[in-house]
C-alpha atoms as a PDB file:
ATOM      1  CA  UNK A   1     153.719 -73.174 254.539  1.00  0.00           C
ATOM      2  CA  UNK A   2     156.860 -75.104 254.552  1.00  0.00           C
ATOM      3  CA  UNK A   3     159.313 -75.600 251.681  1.00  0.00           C
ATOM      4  CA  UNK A   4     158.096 -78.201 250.032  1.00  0.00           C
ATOM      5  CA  UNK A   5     154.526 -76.781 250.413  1.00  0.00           C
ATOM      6  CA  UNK A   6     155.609 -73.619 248.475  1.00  0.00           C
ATOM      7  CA  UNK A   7     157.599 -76.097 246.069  1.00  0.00           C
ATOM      8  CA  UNK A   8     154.521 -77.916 244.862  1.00  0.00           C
ATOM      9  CA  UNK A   9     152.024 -74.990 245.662  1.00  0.00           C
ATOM     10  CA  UNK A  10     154.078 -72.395 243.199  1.00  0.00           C
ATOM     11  CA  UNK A  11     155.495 -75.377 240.594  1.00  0.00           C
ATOM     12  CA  UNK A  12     155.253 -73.986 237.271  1.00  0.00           C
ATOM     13  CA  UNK A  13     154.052 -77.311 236.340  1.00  0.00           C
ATOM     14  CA  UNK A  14     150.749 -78.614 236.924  1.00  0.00           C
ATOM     15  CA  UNK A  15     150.835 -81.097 239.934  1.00  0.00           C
ATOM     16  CA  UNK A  16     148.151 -83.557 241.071  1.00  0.00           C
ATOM     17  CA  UNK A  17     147.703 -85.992 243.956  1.00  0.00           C
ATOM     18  CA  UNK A  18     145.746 -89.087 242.801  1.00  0.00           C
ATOM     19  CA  UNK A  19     144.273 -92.068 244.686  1.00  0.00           C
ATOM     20  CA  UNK A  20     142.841 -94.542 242.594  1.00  0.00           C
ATOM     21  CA  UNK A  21     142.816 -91.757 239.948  1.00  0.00           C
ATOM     22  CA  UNK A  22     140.795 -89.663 241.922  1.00  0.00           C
ATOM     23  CA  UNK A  23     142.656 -86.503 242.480  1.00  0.00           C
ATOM     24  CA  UNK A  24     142.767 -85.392 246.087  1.00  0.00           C
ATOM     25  CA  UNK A  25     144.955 -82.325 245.831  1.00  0.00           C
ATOM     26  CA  UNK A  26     146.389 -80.087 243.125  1.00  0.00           C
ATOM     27  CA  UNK A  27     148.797 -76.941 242.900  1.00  0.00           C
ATOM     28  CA  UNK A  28     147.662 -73.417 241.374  1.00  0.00           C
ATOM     29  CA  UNK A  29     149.482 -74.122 237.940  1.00  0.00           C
ATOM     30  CA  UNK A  30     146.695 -77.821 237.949  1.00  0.00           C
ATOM     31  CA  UNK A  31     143.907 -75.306 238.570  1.00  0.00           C
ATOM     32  CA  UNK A  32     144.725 -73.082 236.028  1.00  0.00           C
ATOM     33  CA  UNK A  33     145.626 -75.417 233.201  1.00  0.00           C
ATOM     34  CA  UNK A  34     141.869 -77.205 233.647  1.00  0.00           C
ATOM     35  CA  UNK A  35     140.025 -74.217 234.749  1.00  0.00           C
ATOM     36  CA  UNK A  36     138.364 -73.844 238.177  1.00  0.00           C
ATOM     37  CA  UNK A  37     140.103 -73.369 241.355  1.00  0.00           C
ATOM     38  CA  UNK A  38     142.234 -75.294 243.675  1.00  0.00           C
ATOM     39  CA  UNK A  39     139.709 -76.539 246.460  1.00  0.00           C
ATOM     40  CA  UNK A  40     136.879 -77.236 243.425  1.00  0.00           C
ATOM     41  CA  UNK A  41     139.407 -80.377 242.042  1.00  0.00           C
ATOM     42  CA  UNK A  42     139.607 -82.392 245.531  1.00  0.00           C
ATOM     43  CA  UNK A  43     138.215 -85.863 245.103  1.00  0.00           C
ATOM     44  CA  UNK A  44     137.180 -85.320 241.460  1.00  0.00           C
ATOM     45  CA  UNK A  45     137.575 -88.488 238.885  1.00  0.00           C
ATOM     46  CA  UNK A  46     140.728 -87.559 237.014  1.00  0.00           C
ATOM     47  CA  UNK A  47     138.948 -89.502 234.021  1.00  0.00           C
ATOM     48  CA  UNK A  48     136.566 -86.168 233.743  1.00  0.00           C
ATOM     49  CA  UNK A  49     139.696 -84.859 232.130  1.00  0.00           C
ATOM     50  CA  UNK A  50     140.095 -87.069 229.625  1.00  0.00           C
ATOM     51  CA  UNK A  51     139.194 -86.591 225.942  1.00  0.00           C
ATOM     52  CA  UNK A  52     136.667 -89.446 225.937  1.00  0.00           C
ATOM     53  CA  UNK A  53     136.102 -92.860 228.425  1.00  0.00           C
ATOM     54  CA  UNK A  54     138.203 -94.561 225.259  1.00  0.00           C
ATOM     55  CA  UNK A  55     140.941 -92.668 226.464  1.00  0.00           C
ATOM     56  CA  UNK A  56     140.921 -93.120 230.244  1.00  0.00           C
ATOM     57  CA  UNK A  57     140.488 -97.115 229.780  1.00  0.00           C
ATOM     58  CA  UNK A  58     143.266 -97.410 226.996  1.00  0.00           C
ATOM     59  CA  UNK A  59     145.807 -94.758 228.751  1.00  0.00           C
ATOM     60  CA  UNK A  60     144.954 -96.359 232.091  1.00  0.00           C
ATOM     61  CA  UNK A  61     145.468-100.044 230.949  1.00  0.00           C
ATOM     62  CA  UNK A  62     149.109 -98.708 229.431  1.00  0.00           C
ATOM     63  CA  UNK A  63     149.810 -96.473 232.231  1.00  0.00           C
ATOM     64  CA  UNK A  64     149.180 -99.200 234.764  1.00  0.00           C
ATOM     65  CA  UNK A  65     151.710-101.926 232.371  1.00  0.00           C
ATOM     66  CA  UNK A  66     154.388 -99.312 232.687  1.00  0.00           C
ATOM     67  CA  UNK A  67     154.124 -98.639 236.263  1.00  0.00           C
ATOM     68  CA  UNK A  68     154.017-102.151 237.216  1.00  0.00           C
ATOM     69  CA  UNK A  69     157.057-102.347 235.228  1.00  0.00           C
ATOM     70  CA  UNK A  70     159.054 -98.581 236.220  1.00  0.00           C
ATOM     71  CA  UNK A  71     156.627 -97.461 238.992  1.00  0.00           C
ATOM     72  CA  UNK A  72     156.460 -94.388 236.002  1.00  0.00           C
ATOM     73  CA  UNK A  73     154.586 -93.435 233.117  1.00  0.00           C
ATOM     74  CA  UNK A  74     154.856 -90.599 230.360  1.00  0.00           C
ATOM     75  CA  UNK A  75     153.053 -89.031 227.525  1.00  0.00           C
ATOM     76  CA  UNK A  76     151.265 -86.885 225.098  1.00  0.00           C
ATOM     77  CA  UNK A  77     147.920 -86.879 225.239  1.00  0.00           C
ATOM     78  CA  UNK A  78     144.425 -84.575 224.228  1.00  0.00           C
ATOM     79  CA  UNK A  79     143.207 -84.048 227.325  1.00  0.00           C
ATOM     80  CA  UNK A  80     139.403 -81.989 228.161  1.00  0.00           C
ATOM     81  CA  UNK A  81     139.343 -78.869 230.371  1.00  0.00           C
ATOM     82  CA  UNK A  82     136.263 -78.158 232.203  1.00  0.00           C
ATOM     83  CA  UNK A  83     135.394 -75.873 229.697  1.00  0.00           C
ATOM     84  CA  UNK A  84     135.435 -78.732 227.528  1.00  0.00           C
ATOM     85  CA  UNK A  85     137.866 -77.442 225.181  1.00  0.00           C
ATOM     86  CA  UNK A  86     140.180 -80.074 224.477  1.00  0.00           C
ATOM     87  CA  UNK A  87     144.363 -79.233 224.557  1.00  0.00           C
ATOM     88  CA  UNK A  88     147.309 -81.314 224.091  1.00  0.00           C
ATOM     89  CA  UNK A  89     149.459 -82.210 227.215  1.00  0.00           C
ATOM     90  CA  UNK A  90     152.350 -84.053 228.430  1.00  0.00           C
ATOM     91  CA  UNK A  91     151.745 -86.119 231.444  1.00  0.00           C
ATOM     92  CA  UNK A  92     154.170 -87.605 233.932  1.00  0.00           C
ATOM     93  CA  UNK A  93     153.106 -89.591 236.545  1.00  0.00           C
ATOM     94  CA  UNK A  94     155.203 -91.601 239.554  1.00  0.00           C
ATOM     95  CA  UNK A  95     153.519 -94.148 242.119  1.00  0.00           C
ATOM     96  CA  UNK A  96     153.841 -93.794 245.573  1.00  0.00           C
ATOM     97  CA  UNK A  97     152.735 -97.682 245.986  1.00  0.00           C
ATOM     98  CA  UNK A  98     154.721-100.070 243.871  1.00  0.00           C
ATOM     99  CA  UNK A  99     152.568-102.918 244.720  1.00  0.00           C
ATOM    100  CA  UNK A 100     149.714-100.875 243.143  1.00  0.00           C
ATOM    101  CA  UNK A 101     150.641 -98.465 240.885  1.00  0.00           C
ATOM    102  CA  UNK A 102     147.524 -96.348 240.690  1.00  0.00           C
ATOM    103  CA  UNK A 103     146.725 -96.144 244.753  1.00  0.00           C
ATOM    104  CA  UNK A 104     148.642 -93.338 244.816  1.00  0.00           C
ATOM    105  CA  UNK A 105     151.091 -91.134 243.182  1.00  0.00           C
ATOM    106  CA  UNK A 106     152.147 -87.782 241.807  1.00  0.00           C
ATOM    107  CA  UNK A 107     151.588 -86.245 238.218  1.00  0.00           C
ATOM    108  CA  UNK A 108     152.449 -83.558 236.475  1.00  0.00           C
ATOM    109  CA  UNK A 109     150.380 -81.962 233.456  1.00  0.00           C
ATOM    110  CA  UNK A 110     152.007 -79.513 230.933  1.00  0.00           C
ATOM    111  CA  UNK A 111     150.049 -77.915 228.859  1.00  0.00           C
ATOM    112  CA  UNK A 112     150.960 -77.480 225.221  1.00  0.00           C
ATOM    113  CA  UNK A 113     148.565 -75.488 223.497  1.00  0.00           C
ATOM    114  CA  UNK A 114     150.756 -73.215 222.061  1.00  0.00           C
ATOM    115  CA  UNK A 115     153.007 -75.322 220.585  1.00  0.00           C
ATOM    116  CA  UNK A 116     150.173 -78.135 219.229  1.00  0.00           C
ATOM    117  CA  UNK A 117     147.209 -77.086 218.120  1.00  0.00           C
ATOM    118  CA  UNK A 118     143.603 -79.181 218.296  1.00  0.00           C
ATOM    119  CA  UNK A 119     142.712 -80.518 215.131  1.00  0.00           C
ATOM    120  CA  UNK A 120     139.870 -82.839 215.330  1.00  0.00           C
ATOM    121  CA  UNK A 121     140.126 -86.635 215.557  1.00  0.00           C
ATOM    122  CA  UNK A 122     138.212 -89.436 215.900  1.00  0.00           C
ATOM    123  CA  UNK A 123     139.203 -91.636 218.744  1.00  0.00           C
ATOM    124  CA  UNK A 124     141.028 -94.028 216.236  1.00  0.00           C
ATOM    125  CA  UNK A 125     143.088 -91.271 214.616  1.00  0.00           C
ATOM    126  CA  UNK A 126     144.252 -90.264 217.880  1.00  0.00           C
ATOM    127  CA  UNK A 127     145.259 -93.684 219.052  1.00  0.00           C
ATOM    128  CA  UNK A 128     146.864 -93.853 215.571  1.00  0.00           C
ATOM    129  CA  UNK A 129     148.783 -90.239 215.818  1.00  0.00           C
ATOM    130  CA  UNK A 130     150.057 -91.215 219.624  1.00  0.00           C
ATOM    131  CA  UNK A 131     151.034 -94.284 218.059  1.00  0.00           C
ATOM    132  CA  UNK A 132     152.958 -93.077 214.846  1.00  0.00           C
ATOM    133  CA  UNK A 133     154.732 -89.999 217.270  1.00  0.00           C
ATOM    134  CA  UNK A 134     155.829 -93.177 219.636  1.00  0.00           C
ATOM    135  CA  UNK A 135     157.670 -94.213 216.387  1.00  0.00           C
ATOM    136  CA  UNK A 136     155.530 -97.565 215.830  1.00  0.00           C
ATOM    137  CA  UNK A 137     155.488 -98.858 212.090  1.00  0.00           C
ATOM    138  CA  UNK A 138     151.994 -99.612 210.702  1.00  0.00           C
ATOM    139  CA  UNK A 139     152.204-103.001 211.098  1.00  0.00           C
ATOM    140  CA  UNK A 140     152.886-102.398 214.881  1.00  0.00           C
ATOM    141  CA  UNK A 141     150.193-100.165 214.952  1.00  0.00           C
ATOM    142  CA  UNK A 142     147.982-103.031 213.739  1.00  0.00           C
ATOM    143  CA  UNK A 143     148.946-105.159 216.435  1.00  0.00           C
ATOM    144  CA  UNK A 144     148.692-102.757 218.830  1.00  0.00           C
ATOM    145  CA  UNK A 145     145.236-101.786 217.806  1.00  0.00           C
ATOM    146  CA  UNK A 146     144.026-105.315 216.686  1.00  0.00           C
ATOM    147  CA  UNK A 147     144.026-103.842 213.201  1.00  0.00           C
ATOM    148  CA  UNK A 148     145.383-104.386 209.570  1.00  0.00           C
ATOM    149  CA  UNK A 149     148.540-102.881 209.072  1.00  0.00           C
ATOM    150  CA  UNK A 150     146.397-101.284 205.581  1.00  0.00           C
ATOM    151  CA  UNK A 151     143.556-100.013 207.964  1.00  0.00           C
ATOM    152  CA  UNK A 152     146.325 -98.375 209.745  1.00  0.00           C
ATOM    153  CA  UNK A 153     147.566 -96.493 206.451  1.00  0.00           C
ATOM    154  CA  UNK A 154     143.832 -95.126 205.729  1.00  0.00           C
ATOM    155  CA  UNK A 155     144.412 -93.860 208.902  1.00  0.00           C
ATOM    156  CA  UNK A 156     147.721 -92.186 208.622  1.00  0.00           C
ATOM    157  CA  UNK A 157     146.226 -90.969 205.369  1.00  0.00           C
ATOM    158  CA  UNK A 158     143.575 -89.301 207.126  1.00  0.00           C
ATOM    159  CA  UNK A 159     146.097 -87.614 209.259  1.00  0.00           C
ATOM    160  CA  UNK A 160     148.240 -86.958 206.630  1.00  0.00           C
ATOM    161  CA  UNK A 161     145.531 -84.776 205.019  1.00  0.00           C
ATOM    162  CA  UNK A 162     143.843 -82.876 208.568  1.00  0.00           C
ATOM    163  CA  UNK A 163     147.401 -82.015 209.168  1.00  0.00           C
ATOM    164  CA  UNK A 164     148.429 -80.670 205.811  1.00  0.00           C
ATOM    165  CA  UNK A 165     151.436 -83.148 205.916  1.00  0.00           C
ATOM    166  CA  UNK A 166     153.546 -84.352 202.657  1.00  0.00           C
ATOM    167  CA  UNK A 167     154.994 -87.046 204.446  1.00  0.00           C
ATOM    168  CA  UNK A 168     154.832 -89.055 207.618  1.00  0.00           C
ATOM    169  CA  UNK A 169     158.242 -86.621 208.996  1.00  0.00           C
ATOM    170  CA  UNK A 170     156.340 -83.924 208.378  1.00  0.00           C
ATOM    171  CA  UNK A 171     153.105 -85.604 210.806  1.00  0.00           C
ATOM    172  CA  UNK A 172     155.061 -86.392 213.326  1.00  0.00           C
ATOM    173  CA  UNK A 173     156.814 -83.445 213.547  1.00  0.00           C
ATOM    174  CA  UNK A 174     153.625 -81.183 213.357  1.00  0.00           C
ATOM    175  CA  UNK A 175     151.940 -84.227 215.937  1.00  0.00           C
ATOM    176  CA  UNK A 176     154.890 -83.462 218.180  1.00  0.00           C
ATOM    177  CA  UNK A 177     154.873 -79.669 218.136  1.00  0.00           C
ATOM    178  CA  UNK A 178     158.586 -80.076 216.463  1.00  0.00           C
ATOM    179  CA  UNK A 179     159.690 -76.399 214.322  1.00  0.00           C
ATOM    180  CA  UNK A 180     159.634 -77.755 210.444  1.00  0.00           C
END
């Protein structure tokens, strides 16, 4: 193995080769964080790691704006290990292809289970908690979402109340893993 073999081999980040978000390669750290071993992940639909089909479509469409834009795309997301326990992550992704985005690039996934806990969510909530941590108002929310800024605040209520929060600081903070 050469050094940049060994580099992405022995990351201690989980790194993933995708192709039309299929993955076609992964490092050990990949294989560990989703459960099954290195070979068993070639040419697997990356969406098989996602929380729900909501989520691939909606974080694809975004993904895809931003790389069209940066040729990058970042964030926090519930994603499913094979298991099918679900985790929080931060993902990273670059394309290799500028023209087209997803034909192929690099990610990385970091998970963050011990610093954000699963609490369960229905697909809104979480499109309304990765909203709120990106800093959104309700009323951007609501455009976002094609909903009513007021919809929105049942929502944040809802959060509000599965996460024990006093105030929308203190959600985002516990959202975001942040120390109180």
């Amino acid at each position: 193995m050469d050094l940049a073999e060994l580099g992405f081999e022995f990351a201690p980040v989980g790194l993933c080769m995708l192709e039309n978000r299929i993955i076609r390669g992964c490092n050990r750290q990949f294989a560990e964080t989703f459960g099954g071993a290195v070979d068993s992940f070639a040419n697997e639909p990356f969406a098989n790691f996602y929380a729900s089909a909501e989520d691939y479509e909606a974080i694809g469409a975004r993904g895809l704006a931003a790389m069209q834009e940066t040729g990058r795309y970042s964030d926090e997301r519930v994603m499913k290990r094979r298991s099918g326990e679900l985790f929080w992550c931060r993902v990273r992704g670059q394309s290799l292809t500028p023209d087209d985005p997803f034909q192929r690039g690099i990610w990385s996934v970091t998970d963050l289970s011990d610093e954000r806990p699963i609490v369960e969510l229905t697909q809104r909530e979480r499109e309304v908690a990765i909203l709120t941590c990106r800093g959104l108002t309700s009323k951007e929310i609501g455009l976002e979402l094609n909903l009513s800024y007021r919809t929105v605040e049942v929502y944040r209520a809802r959060l509000l109340e599965k996460f024990q929060a006093r105030k929308l600081a203190e959600l985002v903070a516990k959202l975001s893993g942040m120390p109180l």
